[in-house]
Protein backbone atom coordinates (compact mmCIF):
# COMPACT_ATOMS: atom_id res chain seq x y z
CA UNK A 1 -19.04 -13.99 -29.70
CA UNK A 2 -14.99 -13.81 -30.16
CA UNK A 3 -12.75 -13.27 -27.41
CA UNK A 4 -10.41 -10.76 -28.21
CA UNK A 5 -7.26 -9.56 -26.02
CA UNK A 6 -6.90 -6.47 -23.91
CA UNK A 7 -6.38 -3.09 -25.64
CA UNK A 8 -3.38 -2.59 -23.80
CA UNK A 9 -1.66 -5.57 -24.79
CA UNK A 10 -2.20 -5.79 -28.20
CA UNK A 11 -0.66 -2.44 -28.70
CA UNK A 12 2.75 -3.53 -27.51
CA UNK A 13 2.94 -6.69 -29.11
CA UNK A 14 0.48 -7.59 -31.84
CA UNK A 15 -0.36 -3.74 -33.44
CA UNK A 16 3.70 -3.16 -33.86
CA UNK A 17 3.26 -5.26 -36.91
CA UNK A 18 3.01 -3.27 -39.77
CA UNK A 19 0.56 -5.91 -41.43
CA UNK A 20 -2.01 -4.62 -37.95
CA UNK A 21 -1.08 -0.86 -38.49
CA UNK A 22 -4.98 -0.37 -39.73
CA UNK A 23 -5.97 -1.15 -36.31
CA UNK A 24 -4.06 1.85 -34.94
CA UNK A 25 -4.54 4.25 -37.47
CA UNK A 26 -8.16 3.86 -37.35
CA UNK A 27 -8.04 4.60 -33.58
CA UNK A 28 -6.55 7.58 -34.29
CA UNK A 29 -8.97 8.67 -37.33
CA UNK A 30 -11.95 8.17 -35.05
CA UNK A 31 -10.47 10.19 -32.07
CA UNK A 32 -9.55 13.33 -34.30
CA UNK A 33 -11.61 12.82 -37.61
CA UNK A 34 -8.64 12.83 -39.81
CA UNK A 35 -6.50 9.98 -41.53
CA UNK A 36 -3.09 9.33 -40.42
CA UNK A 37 -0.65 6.63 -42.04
CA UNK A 38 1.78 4.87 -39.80
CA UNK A 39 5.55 5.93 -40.31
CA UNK A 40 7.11 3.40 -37.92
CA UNK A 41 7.34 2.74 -34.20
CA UNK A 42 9.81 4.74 -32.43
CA UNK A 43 12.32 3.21 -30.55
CA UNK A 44 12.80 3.98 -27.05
CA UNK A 45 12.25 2.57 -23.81
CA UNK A 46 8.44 3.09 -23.38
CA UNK A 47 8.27 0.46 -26.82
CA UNK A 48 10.37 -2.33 -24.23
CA UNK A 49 8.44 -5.16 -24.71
CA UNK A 50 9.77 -7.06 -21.59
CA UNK A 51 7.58 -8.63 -19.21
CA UNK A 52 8.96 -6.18 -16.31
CA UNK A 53 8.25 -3.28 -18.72
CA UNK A 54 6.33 -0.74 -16.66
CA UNK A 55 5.58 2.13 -19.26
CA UNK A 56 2.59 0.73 -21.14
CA UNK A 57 3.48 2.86 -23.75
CA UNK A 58 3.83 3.41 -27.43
CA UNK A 59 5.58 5.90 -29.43
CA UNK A 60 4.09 6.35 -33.13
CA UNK A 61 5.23 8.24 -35.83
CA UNK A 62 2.88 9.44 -38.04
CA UNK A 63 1.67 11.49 -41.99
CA UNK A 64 -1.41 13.00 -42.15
CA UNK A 65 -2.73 14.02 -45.51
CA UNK A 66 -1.07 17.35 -45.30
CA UNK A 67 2.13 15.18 -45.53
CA UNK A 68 2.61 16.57 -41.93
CA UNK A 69 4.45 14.68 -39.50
CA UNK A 70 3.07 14.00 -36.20
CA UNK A 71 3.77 11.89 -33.18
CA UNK A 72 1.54 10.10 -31.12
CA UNK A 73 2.03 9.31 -27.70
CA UNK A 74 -0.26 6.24 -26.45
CA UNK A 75 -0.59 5.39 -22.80
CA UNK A 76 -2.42 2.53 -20.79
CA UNK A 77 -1.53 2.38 -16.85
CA UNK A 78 -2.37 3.58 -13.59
CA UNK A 79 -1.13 5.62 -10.94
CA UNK A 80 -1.62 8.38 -8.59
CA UNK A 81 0.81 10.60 -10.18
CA UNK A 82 -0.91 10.67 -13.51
CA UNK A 83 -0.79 14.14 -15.11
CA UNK A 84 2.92 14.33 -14.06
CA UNK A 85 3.50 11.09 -16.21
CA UNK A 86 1.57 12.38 -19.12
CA UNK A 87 3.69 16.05 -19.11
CA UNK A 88 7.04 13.47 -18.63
CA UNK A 89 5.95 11.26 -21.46
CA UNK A 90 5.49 13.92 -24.00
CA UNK A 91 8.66 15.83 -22.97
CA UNK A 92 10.72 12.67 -23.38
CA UNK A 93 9.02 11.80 -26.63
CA UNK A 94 10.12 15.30 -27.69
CA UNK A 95 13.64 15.21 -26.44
CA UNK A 96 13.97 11.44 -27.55
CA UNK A 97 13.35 12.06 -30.91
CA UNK A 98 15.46 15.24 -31.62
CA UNK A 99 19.16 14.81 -31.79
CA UNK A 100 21.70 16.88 -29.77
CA UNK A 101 22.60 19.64 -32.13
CA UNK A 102 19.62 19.87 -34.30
CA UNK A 103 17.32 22.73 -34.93
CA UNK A 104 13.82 23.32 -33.14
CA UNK A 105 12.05 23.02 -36.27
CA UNK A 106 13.18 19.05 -36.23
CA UNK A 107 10.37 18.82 -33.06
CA UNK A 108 7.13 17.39 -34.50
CA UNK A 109 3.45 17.89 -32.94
CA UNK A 110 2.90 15.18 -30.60
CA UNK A 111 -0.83 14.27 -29.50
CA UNK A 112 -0.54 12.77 -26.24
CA UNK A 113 -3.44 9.97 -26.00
CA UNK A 114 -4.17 8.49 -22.58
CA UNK A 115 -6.53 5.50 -22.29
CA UNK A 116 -7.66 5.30 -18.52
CA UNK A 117 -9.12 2.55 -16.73
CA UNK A 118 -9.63 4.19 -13.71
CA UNK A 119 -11.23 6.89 -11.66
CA UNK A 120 -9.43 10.17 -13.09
CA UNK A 121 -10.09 13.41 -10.49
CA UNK A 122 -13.97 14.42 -10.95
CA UNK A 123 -14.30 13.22 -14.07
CA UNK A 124 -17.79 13.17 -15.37
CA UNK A 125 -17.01 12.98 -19.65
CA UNK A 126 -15.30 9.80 -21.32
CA UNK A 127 -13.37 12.28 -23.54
CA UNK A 128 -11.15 15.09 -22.44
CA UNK A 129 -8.79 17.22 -24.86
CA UNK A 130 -6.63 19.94 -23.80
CA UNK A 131 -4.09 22.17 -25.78
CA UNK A 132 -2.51 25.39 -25.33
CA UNK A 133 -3.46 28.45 -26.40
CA UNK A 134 -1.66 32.11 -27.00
CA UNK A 135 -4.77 34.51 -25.90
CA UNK A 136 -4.56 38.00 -25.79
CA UNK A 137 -4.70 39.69 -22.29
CA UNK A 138 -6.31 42.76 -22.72
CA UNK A 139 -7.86 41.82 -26.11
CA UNK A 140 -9.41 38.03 -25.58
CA UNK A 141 -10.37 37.86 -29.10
CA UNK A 142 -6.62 37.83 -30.36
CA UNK A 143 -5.14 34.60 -30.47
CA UNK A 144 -1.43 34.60 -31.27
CA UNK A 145 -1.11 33.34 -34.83
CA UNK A 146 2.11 31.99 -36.57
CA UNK A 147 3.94 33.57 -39.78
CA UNK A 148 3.92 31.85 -42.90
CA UNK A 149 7.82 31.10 -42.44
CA UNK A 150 7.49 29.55 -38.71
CA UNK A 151 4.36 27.61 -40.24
CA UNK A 152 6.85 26.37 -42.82
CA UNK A 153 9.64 25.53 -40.40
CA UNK A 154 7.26 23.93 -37.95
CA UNK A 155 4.89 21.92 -39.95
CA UNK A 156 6.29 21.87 -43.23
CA UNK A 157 3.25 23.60 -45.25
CA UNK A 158 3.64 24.47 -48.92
CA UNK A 159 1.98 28.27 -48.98
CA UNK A 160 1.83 30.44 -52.03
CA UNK A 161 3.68 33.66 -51.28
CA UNK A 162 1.05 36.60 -49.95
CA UNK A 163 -1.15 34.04 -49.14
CA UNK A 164 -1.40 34.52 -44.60
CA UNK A 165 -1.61 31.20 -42.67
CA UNK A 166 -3.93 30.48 -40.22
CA UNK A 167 -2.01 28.37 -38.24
CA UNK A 168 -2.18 29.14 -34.20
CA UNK A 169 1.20 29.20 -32.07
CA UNK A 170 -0.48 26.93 -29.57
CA UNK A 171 -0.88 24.11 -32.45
CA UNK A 172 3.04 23.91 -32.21
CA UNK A 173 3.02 22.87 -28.58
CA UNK A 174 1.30 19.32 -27.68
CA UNK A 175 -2.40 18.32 -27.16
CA UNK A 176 -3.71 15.65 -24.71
CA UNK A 177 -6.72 13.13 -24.43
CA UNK A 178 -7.86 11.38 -21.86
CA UNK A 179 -9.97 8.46 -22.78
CA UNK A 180 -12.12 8.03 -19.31
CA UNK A 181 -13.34 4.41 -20.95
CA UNK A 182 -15.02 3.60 -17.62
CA UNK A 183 -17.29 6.59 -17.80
CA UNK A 184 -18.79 5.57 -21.17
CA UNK A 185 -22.40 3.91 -20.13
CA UNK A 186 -24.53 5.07 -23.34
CA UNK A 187 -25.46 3.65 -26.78
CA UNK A 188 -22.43 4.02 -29.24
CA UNK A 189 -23.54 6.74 -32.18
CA UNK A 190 -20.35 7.33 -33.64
CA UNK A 191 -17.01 6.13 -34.05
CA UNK A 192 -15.67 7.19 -31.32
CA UNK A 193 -17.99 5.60 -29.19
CA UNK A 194 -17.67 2.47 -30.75
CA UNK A 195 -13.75 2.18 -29.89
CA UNK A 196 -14.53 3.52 -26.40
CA UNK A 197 -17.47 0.60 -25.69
CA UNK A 198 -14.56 -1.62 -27.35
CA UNK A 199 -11.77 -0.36 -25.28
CA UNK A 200 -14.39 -1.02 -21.68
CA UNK A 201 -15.78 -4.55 -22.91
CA UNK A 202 -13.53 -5.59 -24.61
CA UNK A 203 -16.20 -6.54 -27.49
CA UNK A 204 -16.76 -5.47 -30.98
CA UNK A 205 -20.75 -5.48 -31.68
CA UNK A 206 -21.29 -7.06 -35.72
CA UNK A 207 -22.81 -3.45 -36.37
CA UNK A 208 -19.84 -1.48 -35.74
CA UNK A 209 -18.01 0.38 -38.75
CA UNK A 210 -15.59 2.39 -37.01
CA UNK A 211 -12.07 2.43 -39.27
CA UNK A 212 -9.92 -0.42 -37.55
CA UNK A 213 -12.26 -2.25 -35.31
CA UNK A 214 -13.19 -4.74 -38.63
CA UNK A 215 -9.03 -4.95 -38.57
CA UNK A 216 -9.43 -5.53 -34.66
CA UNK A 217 -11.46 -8.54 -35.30
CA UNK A 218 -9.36 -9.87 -37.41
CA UNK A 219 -5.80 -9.89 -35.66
CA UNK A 220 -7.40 -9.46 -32.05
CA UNK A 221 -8.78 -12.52 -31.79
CA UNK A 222 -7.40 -14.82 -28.92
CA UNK A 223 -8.32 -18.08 -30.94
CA UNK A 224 -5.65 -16.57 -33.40
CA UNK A 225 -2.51 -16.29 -31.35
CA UNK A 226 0.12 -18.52 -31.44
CA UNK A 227 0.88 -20.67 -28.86
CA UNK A 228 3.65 -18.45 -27.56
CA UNK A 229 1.42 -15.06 -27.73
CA UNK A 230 -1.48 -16.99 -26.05
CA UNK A 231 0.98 -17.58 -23.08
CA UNK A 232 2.13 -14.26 -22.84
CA UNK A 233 -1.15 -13.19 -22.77
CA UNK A 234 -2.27 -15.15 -20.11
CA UNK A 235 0.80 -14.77 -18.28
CA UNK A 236 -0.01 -10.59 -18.77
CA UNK A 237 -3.67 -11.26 -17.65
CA UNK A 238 -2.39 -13.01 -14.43
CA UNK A 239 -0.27 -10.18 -13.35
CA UNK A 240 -3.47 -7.70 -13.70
CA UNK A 241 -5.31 -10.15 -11.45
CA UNK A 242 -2.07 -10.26 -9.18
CA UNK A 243 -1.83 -6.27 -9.06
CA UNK A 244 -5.78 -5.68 -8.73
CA UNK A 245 -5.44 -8.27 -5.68
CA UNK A 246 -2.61 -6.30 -3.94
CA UNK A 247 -4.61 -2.66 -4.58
CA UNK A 248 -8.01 -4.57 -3.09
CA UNK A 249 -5.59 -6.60 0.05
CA UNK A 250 -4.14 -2.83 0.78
CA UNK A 251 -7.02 -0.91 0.66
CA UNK A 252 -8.80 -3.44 2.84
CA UNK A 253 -5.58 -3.48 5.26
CA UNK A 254 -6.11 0.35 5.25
CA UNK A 255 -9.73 -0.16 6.39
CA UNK A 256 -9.33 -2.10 8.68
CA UNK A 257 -6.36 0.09 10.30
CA UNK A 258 -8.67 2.95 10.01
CA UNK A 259 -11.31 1.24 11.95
CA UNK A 260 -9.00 0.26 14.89
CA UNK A 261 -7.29 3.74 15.06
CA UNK A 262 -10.85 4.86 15.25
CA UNK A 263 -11.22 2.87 18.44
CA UNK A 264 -8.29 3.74 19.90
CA UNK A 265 -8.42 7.60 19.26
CA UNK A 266 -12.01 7.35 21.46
CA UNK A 267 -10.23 4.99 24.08
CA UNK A 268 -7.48 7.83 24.17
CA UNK A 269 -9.65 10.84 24.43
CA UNK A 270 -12.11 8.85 27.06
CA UNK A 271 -8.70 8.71 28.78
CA UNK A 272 -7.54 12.44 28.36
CA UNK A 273 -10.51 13.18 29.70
CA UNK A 274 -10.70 11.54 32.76
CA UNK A 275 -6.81 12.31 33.69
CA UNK A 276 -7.54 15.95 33.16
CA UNK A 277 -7.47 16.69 36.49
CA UNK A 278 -5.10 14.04 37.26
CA UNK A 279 -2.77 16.47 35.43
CA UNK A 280 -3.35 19.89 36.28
CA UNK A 281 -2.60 18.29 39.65
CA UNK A 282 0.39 16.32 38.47
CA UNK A 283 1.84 19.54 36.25
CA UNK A 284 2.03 21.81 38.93
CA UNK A 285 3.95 19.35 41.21
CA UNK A 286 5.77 18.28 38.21
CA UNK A 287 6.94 21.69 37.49
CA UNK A 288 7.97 22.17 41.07
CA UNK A 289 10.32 18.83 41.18
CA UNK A 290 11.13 19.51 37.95
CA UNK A 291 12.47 22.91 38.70
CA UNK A 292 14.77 21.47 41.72
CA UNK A 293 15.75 18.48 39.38
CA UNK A 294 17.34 21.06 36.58
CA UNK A 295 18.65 23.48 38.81
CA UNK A 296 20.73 19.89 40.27
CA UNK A 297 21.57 19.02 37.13
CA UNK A 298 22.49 22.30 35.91
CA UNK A 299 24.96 22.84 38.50
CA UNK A 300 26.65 19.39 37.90
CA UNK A 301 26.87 20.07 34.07
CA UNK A 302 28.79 22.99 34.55
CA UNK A 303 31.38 21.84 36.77
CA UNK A 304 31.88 19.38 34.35
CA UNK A 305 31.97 21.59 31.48
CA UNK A 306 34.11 24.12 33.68
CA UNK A 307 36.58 20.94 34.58
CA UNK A 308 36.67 19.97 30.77
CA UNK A 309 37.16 23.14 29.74
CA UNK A 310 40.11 24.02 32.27
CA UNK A 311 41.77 20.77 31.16
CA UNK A 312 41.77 21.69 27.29
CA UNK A 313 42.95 25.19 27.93
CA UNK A 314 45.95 23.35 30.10
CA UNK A 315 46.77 21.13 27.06
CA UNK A 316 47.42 24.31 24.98
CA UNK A 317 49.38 25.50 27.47
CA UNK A 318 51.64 22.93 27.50
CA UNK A 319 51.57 22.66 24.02
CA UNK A 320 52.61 26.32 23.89
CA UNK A 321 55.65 25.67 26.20
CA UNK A 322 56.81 22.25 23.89
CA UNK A 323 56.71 24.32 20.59
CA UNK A 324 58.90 26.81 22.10
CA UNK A 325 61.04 24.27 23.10
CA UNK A 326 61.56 23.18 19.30
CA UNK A 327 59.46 20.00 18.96
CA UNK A 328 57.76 19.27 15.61
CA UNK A 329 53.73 19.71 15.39
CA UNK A 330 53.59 16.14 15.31
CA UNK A 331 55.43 15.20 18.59
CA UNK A 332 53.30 18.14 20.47
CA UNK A 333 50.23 16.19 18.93
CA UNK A 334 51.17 12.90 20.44
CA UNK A 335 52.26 14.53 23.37
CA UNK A 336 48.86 16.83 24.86
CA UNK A 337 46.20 14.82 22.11
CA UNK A 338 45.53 17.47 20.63
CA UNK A 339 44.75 17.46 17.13
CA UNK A 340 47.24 18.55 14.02
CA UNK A 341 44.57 21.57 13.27
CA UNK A 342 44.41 23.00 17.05
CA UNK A 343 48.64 22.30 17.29
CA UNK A 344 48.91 24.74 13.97
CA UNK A 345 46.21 27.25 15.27
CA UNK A 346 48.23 27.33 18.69
């Protein structure tokens, strides 16, 4: 059986070419049943192809057969703070690829796809898809629809005059899947399937005929790379390893840290309650010394702050007296220490 490369990988360096575009575009047919043709890669910084790049992203542009122009958002990574990086990705997408100045109708729909290789919320389904949608309130049945002139400005759509569109204002705003590849543990029946058993193993079986994967065999092939790709890709595959070893080391740490706080929360309640007593005792005398301590100390703190206070307001005074005796701001400063502001105040 071939060995072909990680998903993930191949769509920042090998599927850019436009001679692997098929790959892509097939991904795309099978998620939303419709053909798409490649426009060209966008160019921002979630295409960086650096090793230290930390996106795992690409930014398509897109025709479907409607001549529409779409943008597709792919994503591959992991993190805590996923949803927020899916809204952040489509809004710089959007913002990345519509010049200061230009109209609204310049923004393009952008499906936001999201290939996860880890545990997601409660996720239960492989596939999730989620869009907006203009509902009415008090009639449910309504849905907001566009005119025939914002379905023209917005998606470009050729519509004999009379003729109403059908177009929803929700299809203007962006739609998300989440590709839960993990979940997938049946038999692949359709296309779909097929790329999501392909995007978890990693293998393409002989039977499958979903548009792209006989592509994917083809230019996904590890045997195939050059000698510089191969190296990249290994070099890639290391720093998974690396990254999986420092999520496993931490969460172990964290186990282990759990385990002896465990211990030493018991220890500290065995101890509470054995000094209970101890200190109802100890409070009450506490209270009592602690009462004749502050009243001590309160005593001493205000003479002090009595003395210090008496000594400012006799730096004033003689401040006073030198300014009516004609010297500068500045000498009477140098003179009593006080400061420039309190001299002009005075």
């Amino acid at each position: 059986m071939a060995n072909y490369i990680r998903f993930d990988w191949a769509m920042k360096r090998l599927l850019r070419n436009k001679a692997n575009y098929a790959v892509l575009e097939g991904f795309m047919c099978s998620l939303l049943n419709e053909k798409f043709k490649i426009n060209r890669f966008l160019d921002s910084e979630s295409n960086q192809q650096t090793e230290n790049d930390k996106f795992n992203r690409v930014d398509i542009l897109a025709e479907n057969e409607k001549g529409e122009f779409i943008i597709f958002e792919i994503q591959n990574t992991r993190e805590h703070t996923y949803f927020h990086r899916m809204l952040y990705g489509v809004s710089k997408v959007i913002t990345d690829n519509i010049s200061l100045g230009d109209d609204y109708d310049k923004v393009r729909k952008v499906y936001s796809i999201n290939i996860v290789y880890f545990t997601l919320g409660q996720a239960k389904d492989y596939v999730y898809h989620g869009k907006t949608m203009f509902q009415g309130l008090h009639q449910p049945d309504d849905i907001l629809k566009l005119s025939n002139r914002q379905s023209e400005l917005f998606f470009g759509d050729e519509i004999p005059q009379g003729r109403k569109t059908n177009r929803e204002a929700g299809d203007i705003f962006p739609e998300y899947y989440l590709l839960c590849v993990n979940n997938f543990d049946k038999l692949a029946v359709n296309n779909l399937d097929e790329w999501i058993e392909f995007l978890k193993t990693g293998e393409i079986s002989e039977a499958a005929q979903a548009p792209g994967l006989a592509d994917a065999r083809k230019c996904l092939d590890i045997d195939k790379l050059t000698v510089a790709e191969k190296n990249d890709y290994v070099r890639h595959m290391e720093n998974l390893r690396y990254q999986r070893s420092v999520i496993k080391t931490g969460y172990d740490d964290g186990w282990q840290k759990g385990l002896a706080d465990g211990r030493e929360e018991g220890r500290a309640e065995g101890r509470a309650e054995g000094r209970a007593e101890g200190r109802a005792e100890g409070r009450a005398e506490g209270r009592a010394e602690g009462r004749a301590e502050g009243r001590a100390e309160g005593r001493a703190e205000g003479r002090a702050e009595g003395r210090a206070e008496g000594a400012q307001d006799e730096k004033k005074a003689t401040a006073r007296r030198l300014l009516a005796m004609g010297l500068s701001a500045e000498q009477v400063a140098a003179a009593t220490q006080l400061s420039l502001d309190e001299i002009k105040k005075l």
